[in-house]
Structures are given as structure tokens and as C-alpha cells.
N, C-alpha and C. Protein backbone atom coordinates (compact mmCIF):
# COMPACT_ATOMS: atom_id res chain seq x y z
N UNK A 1 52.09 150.15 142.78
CA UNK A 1 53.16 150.99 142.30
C UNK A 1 52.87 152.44 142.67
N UNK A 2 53.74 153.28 143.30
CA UNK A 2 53.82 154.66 143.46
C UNK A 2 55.10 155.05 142.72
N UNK A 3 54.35 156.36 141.69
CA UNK A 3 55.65 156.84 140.94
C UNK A 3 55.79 157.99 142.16
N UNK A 4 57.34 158.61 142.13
CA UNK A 4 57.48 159.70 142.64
C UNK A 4 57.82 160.78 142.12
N UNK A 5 57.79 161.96 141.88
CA UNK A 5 58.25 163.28 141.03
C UNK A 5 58.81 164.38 142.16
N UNK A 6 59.73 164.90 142.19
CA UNK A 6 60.54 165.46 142.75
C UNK A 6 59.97 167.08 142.42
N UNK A 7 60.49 167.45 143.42
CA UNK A 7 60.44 169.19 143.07
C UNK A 7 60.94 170.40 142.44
N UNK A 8 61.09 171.33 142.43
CA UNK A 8 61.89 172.37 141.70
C UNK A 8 63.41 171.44 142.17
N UNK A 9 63.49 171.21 143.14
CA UNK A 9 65.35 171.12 143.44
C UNK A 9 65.45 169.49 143.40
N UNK A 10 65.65 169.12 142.08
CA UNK A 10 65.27 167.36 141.40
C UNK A 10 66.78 166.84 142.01
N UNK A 11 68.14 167.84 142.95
CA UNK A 11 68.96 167.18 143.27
C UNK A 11 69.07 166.81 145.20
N UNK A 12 67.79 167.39 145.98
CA UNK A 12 68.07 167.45 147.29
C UNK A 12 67.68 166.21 147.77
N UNK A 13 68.61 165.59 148.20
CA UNK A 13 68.98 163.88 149.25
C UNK A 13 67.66 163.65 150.02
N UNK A 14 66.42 164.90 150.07
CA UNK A 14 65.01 164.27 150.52
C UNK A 14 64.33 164.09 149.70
N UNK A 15 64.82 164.04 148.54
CA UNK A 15 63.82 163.02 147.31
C UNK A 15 64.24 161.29 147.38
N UNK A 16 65.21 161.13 148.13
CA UNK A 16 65.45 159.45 147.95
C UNK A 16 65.07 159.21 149.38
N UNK A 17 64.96 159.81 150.44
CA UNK A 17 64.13 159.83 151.91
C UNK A 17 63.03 159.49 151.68
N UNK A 18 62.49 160.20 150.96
CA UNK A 18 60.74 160.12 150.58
C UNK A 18 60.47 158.69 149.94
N UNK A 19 61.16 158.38 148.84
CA UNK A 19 61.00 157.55 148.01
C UNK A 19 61.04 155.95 148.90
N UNK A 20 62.72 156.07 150.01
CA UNK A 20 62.44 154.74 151.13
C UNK A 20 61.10 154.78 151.98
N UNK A 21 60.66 156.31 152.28
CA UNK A 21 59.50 156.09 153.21
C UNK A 21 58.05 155.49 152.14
N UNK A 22 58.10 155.91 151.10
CA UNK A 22 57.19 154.93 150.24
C UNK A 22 57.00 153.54 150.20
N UNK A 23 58.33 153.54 150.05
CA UNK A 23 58.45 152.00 149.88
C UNK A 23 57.60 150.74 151.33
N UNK A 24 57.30 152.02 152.35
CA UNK A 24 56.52 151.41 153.21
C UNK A 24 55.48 151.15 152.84
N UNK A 25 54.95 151.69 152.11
CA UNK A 25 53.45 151.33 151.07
C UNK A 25 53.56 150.30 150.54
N UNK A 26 54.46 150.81 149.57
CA UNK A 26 54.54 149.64 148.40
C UNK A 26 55.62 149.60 147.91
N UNK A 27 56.18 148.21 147.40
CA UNK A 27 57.48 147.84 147.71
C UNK A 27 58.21 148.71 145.85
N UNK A 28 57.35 149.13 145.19
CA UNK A 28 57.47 148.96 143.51
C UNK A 28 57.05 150.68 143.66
N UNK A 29 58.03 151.82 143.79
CA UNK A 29 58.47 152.84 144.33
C UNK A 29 59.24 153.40 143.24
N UNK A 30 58.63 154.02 142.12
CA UNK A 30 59.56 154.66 140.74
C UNK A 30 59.63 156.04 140.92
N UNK A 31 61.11 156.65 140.65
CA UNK A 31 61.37 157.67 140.75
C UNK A 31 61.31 158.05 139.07
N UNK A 32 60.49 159.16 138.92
CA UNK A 32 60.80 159.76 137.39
C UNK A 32 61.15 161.33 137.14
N UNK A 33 62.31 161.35 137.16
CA UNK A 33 62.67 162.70 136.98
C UNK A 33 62.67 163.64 135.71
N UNK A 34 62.48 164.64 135.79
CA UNK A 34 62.32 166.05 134.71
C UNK A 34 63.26 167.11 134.55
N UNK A 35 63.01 167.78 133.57
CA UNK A 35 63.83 169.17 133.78
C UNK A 35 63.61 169.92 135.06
N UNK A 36 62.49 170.11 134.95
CA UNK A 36 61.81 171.09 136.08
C UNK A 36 61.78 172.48 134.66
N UNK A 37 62.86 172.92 134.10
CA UNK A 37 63.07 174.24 132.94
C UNK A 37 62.01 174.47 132.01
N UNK A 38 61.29 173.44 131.36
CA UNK A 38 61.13 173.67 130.15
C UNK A 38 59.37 172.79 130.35
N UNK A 39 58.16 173.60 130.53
CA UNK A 39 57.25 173.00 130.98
C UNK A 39 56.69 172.24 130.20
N UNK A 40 56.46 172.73 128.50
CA UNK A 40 55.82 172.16 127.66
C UNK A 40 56.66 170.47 127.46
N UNK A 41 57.85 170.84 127.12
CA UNK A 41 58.92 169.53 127.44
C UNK A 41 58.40 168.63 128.51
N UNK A 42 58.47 169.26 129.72
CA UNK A 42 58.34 168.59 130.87
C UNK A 42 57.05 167.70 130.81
N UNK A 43 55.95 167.93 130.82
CA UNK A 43 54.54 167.58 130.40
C UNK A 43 54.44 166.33 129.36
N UNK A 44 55.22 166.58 128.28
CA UNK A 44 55.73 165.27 127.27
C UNK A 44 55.93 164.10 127.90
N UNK A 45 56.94 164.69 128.31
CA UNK A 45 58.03 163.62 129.02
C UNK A 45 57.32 162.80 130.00
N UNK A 46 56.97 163.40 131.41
CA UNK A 46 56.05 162.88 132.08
C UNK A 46 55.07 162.11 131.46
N UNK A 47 54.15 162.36 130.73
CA UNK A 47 53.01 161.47 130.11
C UNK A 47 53.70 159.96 129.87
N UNK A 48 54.34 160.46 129.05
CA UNK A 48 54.90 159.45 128.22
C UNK A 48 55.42 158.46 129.18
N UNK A 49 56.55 158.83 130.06
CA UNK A 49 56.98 157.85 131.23
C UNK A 49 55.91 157.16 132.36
N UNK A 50 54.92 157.90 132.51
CA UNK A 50 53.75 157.34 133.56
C UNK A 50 53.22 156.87 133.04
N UNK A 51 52.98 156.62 131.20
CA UNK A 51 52.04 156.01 130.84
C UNK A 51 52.63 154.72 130.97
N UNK A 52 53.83 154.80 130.25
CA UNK A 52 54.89 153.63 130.38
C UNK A 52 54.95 152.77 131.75
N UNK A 53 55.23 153.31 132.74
CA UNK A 53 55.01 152.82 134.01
C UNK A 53 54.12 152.09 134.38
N UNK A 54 52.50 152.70 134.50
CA UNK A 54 51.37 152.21 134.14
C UNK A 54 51.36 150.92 133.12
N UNK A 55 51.76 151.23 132.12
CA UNK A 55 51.62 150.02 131.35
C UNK A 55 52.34 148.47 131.90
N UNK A 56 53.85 148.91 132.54
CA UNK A 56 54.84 147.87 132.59
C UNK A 56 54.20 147.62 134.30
N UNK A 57 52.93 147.61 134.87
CA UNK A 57 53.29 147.29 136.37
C UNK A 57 51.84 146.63 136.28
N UNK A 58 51.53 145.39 137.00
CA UNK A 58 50.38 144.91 137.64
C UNK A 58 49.53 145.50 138.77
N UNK A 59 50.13 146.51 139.43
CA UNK A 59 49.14 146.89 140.52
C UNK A 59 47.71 147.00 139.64
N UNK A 60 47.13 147.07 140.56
CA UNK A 60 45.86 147.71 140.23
C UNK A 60 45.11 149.01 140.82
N UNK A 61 45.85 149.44 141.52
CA UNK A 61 45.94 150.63 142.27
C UNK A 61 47.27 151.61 142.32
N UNK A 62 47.27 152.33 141.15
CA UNK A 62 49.20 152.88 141.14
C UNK A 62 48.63 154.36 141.24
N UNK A 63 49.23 154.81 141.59
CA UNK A 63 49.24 156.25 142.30
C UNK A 63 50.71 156.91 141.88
N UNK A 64 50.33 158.14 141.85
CA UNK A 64 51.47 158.93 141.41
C UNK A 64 51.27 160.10 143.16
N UNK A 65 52.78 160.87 142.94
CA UNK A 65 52.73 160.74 144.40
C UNK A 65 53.87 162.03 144.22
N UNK A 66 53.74 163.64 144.34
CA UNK A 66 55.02 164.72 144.33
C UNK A 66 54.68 166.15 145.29
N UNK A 67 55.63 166.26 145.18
CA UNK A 67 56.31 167.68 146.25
C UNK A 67 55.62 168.79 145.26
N UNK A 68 55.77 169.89 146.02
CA UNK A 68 56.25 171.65 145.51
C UNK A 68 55.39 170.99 143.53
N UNK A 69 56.59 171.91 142.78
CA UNK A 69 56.79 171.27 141.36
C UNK A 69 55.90 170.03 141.02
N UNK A 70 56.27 169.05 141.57
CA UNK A 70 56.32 168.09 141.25
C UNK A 70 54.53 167.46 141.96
N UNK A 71 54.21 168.15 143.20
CA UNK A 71 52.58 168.04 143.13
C UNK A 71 51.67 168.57 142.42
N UNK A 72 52.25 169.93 141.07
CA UNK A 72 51.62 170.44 139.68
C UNK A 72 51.23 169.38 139.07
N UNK A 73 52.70 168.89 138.70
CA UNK A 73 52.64 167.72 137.67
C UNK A 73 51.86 166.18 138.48
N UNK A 74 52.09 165.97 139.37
CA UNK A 74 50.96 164.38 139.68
C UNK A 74 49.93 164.83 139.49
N UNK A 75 49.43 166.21 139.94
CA UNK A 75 47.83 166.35 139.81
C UNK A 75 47.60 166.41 138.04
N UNK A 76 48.15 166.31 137.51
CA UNK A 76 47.51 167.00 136.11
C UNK A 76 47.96 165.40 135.15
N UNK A 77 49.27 165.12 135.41
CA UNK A 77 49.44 163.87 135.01
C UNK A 77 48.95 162.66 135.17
N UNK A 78 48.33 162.77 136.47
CA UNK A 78 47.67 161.53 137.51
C UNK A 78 46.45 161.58 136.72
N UNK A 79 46.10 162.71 136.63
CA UNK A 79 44.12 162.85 135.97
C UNK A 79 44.32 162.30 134.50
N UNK A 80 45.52 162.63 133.83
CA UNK A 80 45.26 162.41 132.61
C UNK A 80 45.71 160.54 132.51
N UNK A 81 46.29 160.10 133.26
CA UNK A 81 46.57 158.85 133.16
C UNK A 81 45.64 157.99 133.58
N UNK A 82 44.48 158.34 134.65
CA UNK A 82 43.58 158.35 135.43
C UNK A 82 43.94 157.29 136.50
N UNK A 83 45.23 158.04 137.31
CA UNK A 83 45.47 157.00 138.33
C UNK A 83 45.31 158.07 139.59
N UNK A 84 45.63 157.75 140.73
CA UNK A 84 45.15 158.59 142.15
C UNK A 84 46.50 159.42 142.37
N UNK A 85 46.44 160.52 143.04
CA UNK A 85 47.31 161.17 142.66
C UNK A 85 47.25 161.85 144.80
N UNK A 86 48.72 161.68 144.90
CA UNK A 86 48.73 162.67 146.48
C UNK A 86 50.07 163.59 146.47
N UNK A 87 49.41 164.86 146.59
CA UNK A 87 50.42 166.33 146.70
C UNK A 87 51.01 166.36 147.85
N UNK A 88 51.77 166.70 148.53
CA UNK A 88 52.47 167.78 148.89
C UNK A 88 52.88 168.97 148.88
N UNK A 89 52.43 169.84 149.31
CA UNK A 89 52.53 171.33 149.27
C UNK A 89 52.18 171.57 148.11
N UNK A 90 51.36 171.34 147.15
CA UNK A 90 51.58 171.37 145.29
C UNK A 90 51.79 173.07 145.28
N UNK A 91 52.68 173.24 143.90
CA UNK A 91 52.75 174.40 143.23
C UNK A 91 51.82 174.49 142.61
N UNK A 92 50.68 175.44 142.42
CA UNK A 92 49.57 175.42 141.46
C UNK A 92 49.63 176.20 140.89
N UNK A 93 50.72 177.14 140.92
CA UNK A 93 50.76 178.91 140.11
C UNK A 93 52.60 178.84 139.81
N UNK A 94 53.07 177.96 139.41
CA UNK A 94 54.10 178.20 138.74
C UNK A 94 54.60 179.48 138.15
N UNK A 95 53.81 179.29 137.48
CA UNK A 95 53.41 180.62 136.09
C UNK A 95 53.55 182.21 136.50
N UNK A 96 53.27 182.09 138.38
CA UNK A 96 53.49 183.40 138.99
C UNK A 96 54.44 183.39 139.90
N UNK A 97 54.72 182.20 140.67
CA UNK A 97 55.91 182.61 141.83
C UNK A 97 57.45 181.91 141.56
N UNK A 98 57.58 181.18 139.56
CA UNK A 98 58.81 180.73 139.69
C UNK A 98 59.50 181.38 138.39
N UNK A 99 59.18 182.77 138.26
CA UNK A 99 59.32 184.08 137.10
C UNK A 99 61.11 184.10 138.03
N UNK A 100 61.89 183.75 136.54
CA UNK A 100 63.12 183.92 136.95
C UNK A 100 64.01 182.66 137.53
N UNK A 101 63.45 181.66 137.31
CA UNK A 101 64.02 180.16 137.78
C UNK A 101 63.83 179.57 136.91
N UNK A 102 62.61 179.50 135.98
CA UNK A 102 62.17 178.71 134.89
C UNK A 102 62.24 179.04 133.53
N UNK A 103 62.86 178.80 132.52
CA UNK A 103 62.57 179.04 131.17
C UNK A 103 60.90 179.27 130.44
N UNK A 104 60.82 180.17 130.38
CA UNK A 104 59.17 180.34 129.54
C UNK A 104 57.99 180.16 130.39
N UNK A 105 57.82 180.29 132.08
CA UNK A 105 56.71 180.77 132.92
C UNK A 105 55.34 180.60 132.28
N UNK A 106 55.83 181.26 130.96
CA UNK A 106 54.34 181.60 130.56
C UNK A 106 53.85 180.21 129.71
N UNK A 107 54.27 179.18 129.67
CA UNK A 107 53.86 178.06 129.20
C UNK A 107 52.81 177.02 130.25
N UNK A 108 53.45 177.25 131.45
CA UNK A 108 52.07 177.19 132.43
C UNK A 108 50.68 177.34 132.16
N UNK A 109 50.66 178.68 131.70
CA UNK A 109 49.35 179.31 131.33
C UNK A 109 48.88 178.65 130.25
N UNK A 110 49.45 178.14 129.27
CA UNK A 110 48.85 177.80 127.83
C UNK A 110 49.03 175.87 128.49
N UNK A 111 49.64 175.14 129.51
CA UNK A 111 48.82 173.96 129.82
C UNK A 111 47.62 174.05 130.31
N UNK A 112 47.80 175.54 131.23
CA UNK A 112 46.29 175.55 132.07
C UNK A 112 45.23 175.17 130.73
N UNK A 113 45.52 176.35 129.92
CA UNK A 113 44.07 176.40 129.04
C UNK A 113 44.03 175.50 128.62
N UNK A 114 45.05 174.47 127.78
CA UNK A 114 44.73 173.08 127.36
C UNK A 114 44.09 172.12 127.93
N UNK A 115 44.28 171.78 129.11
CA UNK A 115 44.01 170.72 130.02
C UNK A 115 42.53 170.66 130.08
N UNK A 116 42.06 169.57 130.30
CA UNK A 116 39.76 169.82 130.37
C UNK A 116 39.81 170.17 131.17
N UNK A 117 38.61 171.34 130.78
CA UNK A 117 37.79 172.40 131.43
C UNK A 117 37.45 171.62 132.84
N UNK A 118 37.19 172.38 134.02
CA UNK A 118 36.38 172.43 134.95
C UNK A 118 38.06 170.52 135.13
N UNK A 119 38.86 170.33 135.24
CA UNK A 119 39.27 168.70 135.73
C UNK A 119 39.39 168.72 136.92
N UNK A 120 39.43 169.35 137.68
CA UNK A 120 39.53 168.83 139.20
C UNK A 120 37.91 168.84 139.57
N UNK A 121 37.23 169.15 138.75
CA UNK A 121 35.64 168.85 139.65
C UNK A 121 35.40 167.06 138.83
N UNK A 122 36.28 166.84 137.77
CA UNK A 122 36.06 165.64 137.08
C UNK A 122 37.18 164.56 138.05
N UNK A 123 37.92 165.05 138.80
CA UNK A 123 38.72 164.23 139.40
C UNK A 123 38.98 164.36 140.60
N UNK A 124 37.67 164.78 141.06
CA UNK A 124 37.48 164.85 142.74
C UNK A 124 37.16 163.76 143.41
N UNK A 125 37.45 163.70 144.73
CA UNK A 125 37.77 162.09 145.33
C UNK A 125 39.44 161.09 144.44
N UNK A 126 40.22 162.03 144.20
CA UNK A 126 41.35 160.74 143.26
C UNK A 126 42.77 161.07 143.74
N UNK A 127 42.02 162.86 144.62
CA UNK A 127 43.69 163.09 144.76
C UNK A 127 43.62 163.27 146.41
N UNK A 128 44.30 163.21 147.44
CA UNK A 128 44.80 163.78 148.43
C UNK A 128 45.66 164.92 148.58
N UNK A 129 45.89 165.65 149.58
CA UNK A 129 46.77 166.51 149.57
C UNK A 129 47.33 166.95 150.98
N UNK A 130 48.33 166.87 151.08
CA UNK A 130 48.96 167.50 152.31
C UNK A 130 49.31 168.56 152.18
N UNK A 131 49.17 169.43 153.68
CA UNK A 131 49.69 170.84 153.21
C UNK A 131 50.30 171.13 154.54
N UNK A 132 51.53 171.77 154.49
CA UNK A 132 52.29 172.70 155.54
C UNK A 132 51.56 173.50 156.67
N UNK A 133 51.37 174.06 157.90
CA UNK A 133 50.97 174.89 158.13
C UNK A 133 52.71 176.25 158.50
N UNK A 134 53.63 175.12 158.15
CA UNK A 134 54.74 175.70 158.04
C UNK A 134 55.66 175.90 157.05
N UNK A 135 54.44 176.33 155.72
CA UNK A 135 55.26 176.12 154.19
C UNK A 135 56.42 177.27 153.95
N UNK A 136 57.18 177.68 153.74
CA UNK A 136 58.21 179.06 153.84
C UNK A 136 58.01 179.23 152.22
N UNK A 137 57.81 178.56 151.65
CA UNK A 137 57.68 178.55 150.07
C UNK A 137 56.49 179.61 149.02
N UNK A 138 55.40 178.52 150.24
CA UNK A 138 54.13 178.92 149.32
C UNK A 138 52.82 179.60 150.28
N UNK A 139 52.01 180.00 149.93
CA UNK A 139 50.82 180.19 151.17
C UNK A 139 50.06 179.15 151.03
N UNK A 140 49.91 177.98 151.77
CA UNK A 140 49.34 176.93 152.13
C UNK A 140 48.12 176.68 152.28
N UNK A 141 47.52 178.15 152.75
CA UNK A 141 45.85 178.75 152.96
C UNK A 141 45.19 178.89 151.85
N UNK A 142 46.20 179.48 150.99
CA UNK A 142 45.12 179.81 149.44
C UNK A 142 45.45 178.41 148.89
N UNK A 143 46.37 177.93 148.79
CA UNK A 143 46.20 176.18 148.39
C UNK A 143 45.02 175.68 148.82
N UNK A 144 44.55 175.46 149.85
CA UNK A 144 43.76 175.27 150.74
C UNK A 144 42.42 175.63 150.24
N UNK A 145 42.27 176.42 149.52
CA UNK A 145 41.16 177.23 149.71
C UNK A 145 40.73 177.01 147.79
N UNK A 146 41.94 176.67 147.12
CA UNK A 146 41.64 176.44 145.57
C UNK A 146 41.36 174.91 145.66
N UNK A 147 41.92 174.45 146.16
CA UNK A 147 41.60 172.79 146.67
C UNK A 147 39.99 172.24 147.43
N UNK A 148 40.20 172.60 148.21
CA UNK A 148 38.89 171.84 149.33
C UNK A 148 37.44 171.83 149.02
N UNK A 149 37.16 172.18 148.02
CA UNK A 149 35.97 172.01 147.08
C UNK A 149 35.90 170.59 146.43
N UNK A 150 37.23 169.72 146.11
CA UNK A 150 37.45 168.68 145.07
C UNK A 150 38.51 167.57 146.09
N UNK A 151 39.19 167.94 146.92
CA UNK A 151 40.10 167.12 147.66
C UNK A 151 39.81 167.17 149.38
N UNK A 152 40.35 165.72 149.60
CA UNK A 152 40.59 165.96 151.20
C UNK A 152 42.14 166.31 151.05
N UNK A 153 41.83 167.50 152.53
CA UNK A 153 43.19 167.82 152.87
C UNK A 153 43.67 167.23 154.03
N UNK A 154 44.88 166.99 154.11
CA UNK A 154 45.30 166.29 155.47
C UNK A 154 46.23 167.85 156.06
N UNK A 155 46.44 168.46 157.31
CA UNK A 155 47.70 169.32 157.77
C UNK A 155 48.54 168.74 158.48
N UNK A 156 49.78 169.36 158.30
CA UNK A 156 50.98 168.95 159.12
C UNK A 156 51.73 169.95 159.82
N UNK A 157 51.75 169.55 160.65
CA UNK A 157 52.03 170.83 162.01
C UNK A 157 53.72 170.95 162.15
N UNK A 158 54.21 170.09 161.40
CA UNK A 158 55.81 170.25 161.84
C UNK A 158 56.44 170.40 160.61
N UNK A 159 56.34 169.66 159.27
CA UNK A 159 57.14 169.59 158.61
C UNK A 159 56.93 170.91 157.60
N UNK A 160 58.22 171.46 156.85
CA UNK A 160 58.18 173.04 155.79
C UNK A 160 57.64 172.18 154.40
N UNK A 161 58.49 173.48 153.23
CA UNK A 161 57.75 173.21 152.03
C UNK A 161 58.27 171.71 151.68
N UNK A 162 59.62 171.22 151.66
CA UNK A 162 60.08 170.29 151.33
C UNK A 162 59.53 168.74 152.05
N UNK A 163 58.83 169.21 152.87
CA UNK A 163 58.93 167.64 153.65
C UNK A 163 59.30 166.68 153.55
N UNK A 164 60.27 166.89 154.18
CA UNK A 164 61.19 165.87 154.64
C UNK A 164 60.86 164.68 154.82
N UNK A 165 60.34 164.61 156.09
CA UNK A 165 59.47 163.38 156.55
C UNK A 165 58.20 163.59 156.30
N UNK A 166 57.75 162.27 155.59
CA UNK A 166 56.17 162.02 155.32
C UNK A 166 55.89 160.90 155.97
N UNK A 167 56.23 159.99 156.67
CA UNK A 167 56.32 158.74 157.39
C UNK A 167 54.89 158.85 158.66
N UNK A 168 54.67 160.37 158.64
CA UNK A 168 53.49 160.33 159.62
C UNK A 168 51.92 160.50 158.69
N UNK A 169 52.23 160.34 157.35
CA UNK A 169 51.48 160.32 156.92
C UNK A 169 51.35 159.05 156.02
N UNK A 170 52.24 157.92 156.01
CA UNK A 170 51.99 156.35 155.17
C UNK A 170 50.85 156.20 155.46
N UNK A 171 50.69 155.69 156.57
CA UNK A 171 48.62 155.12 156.87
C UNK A 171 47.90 155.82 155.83
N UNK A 172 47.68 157.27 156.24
CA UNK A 172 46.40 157.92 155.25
C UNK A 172 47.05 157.31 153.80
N UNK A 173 47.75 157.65 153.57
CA UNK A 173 47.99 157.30 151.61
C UNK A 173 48.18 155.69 151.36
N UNK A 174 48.35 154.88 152.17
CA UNK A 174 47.78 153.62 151.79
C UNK A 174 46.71 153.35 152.15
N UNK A 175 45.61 153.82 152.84
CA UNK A 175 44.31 153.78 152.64
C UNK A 175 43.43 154.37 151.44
N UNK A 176 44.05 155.95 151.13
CA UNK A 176 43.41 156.17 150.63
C UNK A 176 43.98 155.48 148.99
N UNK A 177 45.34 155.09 148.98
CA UNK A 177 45.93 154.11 147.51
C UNK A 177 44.85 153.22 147.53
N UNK A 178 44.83 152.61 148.44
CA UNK A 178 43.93 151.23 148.27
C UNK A 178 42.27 151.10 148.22
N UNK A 179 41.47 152.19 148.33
CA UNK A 179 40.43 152.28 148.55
C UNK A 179 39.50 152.62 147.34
């Protein structure tokens, strides 16, 4: 099972693109959508549905799997569910570059502090990450650079923040799902 989580824009026609190119993985491909508005909300919600997911599926290898937004939330949701988790471009600073899109920014900051101390050195080796070298969104380098201590990174030379197509990247994430 791969859940999928969508990005700041939970209505653009390359969230159900993504979701068929999954399905090349694995046939049991859940879309779970959010506000994106309301983080503390958002965080609820998520748990609660991935745990659910998790609970209702036999894989033995389920992976959670998001964009922009939505690679915040797999990384933090994935650790706490303790399933494998692969980003895309992740947003890791909400809290600073989506001031004016989001209701209450500053609720970011108060998951950061909640969440266990030091978790990405506790959940290194679980996540993958792809990153843009053509992100228009985010700087991809300092992603890069808060990351690669705890994750392999994979780059992609063609696709922006949204990626579109991930189909050149199925192989790596069903190896690394399955491994």
C-alpha cells in the first residue's frame, strides 16, 4: 500500500497522474486528502487516517508517499506511524515561505517543538527524497543540505516543484518500498 498526500494545491489534475503512476508499484494506491489551512487540524486528521489505513491493509511494506506540503506531512506522519516515507520537493519551513496562504503559520513551529527531539537522526534510512534541480517554489540546495545527513537523495534534471511526472523514478521507490 502507498498512501498519497497532495500539496498546497490539493485540487491540480497532477495529483491523480501521480497516484496512476503509483499504482505501477502497487496496485492498493490511497489518496488522503487535508485542508492544507489549518496545521494543528491537519496533523490530527492525517494520523488518524494513516493509522487507519495501516490498520485496514495487509502489505507489509506501506509507505506513505507526498509533494511540496504534502512531503512535510509523509515525513513526520510516516515516522510517527513508523512506515517508509518518499518526498518530493518536501516543504520543511512552511512556517516561513507559506505566511499569507495558510491560517496560523505559526503552528508549524509549535509541531516542530512537539515532535521527538533529534527524529530524523531516529528515522534515517526510512525516507527517500527527490529533489528538483528545477524547483521554482523552493531552494532545493538547502533541502539538500538539511536532509543528506539522514536520507538518500535522488535529483531530477527535468521535472519543477510539482512533478508532474515521477514515472522515471518507480524503480528507485519500489526498491527502496520493498527493501
Amino acid at each position: 500500500m502507498i498512501i498519497y498526500l497532495h500539496g498546497f494545491d490539493s485540487t491540480s489534475p497532477g495529483n491523480h497522474e501521480k497516484v496512476l503512476q503509483l499504482q505501477f508499484i502497487d496496485d492498493d494506491v490511497r489518496f488522503i486528502s487535508y485542508s492544507t489551512l489549518h496545521p494543528r487540524h491537519d496533523m490530527q486528521h492525517l494520523l488518524k487516517e494513516v493509522h487507519k489505513a495501516i490498520e485496514l491493509s495487509d502489505d507489509p511494506h506501506p509507505m506513505i508517499c507526498g509533494v511540496g506540503l504534502g512531503g512535510y506531512w509523509s515525513e513526520r506522519i510516516g515516522f510517527l506511524c513508523g512506515i517508509k516515507q518518499v518526498l518530493f520537493n518536501p516543504n520543511l519551513h512552511p512556517e516561513d515561505n507559506m505566511q499569507g496562504k495558510i491560517d496560523r503559520p505559526e503552528e508549524y513551529d509549535d509541531i516542530a517543538t512537539k515532535c521527538v527531539s533529534q527524529f530524523r537522526l531516529k528515522n534515517k534510512e526510512r525516507c527517500l527524497v527527490v529533489l528538483s534541480t528545477h524547483d521554482e517554489a523552493l531552494d532545493s540546495r538547502k533541502t539538500a543540505e538539511e536532509l543528506e545527513n539522514y536520507y538518500d537523495i535522488v535529483w531530477d534534471e527535468t521535472e519543477s516543484h510539482k512533478f508532474k511526472k515521477i514515472s522515471q523514478h518507480l524503480q528507485t521507490i519500489r526498491q527502496f518500498k520493498n527493501k
